[in-house]
C-alpha atoms as a PDB file:
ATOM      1  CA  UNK A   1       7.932   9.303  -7.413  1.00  0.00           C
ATOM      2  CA  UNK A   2       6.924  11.798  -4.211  1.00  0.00           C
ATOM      3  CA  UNK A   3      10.024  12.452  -2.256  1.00  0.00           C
ATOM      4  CA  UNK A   4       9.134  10.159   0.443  1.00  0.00           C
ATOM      5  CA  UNK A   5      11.191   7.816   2.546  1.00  0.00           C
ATOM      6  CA  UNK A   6       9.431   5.482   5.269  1.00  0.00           C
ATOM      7  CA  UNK A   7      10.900   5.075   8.142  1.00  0.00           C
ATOM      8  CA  UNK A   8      11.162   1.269  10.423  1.00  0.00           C
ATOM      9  CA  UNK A   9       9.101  -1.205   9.029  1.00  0.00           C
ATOM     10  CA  UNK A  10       6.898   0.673   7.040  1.00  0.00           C
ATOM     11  CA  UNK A  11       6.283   0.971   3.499  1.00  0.00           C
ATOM     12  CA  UNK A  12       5.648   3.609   0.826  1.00  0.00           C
ATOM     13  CA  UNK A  13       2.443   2.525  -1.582  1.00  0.00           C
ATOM     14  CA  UNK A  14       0.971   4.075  -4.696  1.00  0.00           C
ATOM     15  CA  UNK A  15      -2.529   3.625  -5.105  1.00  0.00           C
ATOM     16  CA  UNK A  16      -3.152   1.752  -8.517  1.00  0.00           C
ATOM     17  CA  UNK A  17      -5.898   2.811 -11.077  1.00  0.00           C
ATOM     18  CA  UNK A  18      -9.211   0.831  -9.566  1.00  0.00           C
ATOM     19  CA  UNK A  19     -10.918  -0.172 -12.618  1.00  0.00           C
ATOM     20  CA  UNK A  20     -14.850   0.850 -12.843  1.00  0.00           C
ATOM     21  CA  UNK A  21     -16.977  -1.927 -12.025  1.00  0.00           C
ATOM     22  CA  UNK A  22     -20.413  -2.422 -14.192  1.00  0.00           C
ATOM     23  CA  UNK A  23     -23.176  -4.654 -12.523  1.00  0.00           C
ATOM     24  CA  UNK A  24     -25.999  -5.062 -15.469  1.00  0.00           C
ATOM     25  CA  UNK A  25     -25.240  -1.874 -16.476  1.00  0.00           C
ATOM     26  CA  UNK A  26     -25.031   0.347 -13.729  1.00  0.00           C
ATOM     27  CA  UNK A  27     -21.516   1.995 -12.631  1.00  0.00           C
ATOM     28  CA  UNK A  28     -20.664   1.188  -8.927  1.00  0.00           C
ATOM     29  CA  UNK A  29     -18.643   4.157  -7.386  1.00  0.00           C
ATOM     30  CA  UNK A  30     -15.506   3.507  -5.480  1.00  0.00           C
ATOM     31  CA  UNK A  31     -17.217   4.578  -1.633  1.00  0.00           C
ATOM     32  CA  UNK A  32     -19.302   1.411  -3.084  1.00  0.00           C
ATOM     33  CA  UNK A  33     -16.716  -0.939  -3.676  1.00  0.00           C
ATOM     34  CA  UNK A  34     -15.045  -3.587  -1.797  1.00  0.00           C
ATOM     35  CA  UNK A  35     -12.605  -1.836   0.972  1.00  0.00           C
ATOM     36  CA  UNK A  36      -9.978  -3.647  -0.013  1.00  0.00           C
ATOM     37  CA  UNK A  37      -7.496  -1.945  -2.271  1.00  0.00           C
ATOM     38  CA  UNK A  38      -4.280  -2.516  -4.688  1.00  0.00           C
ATOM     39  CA  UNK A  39      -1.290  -0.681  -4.305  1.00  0.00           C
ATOM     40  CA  UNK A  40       2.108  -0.630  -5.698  1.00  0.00           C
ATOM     41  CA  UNK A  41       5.138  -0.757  -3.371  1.00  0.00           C
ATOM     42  CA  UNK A  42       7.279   2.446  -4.458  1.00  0.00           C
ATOM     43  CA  UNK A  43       9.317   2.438  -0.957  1.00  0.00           C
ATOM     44  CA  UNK A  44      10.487   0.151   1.948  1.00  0.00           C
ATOM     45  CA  UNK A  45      11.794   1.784   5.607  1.00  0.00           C
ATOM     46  CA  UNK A  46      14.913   1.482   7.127  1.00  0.00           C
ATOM     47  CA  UNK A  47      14.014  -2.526   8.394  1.00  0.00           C
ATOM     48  CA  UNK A  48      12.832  -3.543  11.843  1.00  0.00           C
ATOM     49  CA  UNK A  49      15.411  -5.267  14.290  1.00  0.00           C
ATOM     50  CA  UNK A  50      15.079  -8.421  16.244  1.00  0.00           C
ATOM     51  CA  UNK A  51      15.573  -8.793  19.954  1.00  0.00           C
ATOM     52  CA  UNK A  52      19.617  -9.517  18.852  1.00  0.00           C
ATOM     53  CA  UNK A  53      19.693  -6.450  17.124  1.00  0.00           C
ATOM     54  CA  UNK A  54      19.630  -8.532  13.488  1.00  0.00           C
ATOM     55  CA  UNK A  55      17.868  -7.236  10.510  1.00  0.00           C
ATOM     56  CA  UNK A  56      14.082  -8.315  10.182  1.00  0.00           C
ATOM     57  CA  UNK A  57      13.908  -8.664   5.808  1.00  0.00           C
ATOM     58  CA  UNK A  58      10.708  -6.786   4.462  1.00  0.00           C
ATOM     59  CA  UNK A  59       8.145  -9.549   3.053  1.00  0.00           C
ATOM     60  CA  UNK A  60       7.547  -7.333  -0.050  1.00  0.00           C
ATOM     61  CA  UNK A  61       9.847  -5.638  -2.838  1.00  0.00           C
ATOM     62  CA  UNK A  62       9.413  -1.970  -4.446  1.00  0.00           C
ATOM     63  CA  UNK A  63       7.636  -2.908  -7.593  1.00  0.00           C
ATOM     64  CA  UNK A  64       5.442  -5.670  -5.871  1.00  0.00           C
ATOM     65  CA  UNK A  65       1.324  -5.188  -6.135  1.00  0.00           C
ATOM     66  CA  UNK A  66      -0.846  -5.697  -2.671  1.00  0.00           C
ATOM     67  CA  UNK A  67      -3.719  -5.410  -0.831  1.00  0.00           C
ATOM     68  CA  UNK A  68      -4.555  -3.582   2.405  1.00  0.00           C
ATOM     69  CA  UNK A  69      -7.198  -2.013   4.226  1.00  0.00           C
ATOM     70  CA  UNK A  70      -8.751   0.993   3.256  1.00  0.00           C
ATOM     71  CA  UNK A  71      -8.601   2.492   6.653  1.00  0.00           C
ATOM     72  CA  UNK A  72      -5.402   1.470   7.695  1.00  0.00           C
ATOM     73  CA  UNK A  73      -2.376   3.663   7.490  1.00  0.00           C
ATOM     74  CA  UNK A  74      -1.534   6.963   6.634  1.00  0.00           C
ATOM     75  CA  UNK A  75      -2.903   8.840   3.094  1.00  0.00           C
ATOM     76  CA  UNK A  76      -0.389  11.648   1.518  1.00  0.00           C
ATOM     77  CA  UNK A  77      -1.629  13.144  -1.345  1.00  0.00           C
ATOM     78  CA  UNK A  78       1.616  14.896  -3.786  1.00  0.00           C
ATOM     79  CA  UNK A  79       0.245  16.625  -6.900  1.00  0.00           C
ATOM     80  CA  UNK A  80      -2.230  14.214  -8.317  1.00  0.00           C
ATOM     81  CA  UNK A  81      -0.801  10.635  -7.229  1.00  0.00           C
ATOM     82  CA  UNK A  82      -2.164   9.279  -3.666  1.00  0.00           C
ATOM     83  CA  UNK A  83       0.128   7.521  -1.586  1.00  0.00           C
ATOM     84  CA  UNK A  84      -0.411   5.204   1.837  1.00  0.00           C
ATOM     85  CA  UNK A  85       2.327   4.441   4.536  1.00  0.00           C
ATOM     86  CA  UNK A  86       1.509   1.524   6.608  1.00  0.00           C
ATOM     87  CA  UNK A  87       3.360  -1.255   8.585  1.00  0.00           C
ATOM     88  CA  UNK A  88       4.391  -3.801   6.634  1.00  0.00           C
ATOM     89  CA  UNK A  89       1.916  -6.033   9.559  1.00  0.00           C
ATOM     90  CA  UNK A  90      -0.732  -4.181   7.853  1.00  0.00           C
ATOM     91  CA  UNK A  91      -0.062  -4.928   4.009  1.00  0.00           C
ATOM     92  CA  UNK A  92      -3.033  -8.483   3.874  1.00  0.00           C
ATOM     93  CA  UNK A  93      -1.452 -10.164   0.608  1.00  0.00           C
ATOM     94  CA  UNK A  94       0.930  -9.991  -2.608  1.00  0.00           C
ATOM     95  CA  UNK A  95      -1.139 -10.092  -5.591  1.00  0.00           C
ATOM     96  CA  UNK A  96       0.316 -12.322  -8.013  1.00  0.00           C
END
């Protein structure tokens, strides 16, 4: 795991091996692909407070698998492993 540690609400994802996609036999490349993505949730921020000053809880766990937009967040690339760091507002669904 990179030595990352979001900050707030946001989270820490690792980008999960897309699988290659065959249409009647011809490869379609990831640019080519749907723009949503799967990622793994390797970190969650400090938490977001309220207007009281309470603790908002985070709506996903480290380990969970999700979807968000390609173009939303920030990318960080350590060694070979890609990483995103979004607002937990951006993550669009848990995959079950």
């Amino acid at each position: 795991m990179a030595n990352i540690q979001p900050l707030g609400d946001r989270v820490l994802l690792e980008l999960c091996e897309n699988k290659e996609q065959m249409k009647g036999g011809i490869f379609i490349p990831d640019s080519a692909q749907e723009k949503p993505q799967e990622f793994r949730v390797v970190a969650l921020g400090t938490g977001k407070n309220d207007d009281n000053g309470n603790k908002i809880p985070f709506d996903v766990k480290v380990g969970d698998i999700v979807l968000t937009s390609r173009y939303g967040g920030t990318e960080v690339k350590v060694g070979d492993k890609e990483y995103k760091v979004v607002n937990q507002d951006d993550i669009l669904a848990i995959v079950g």
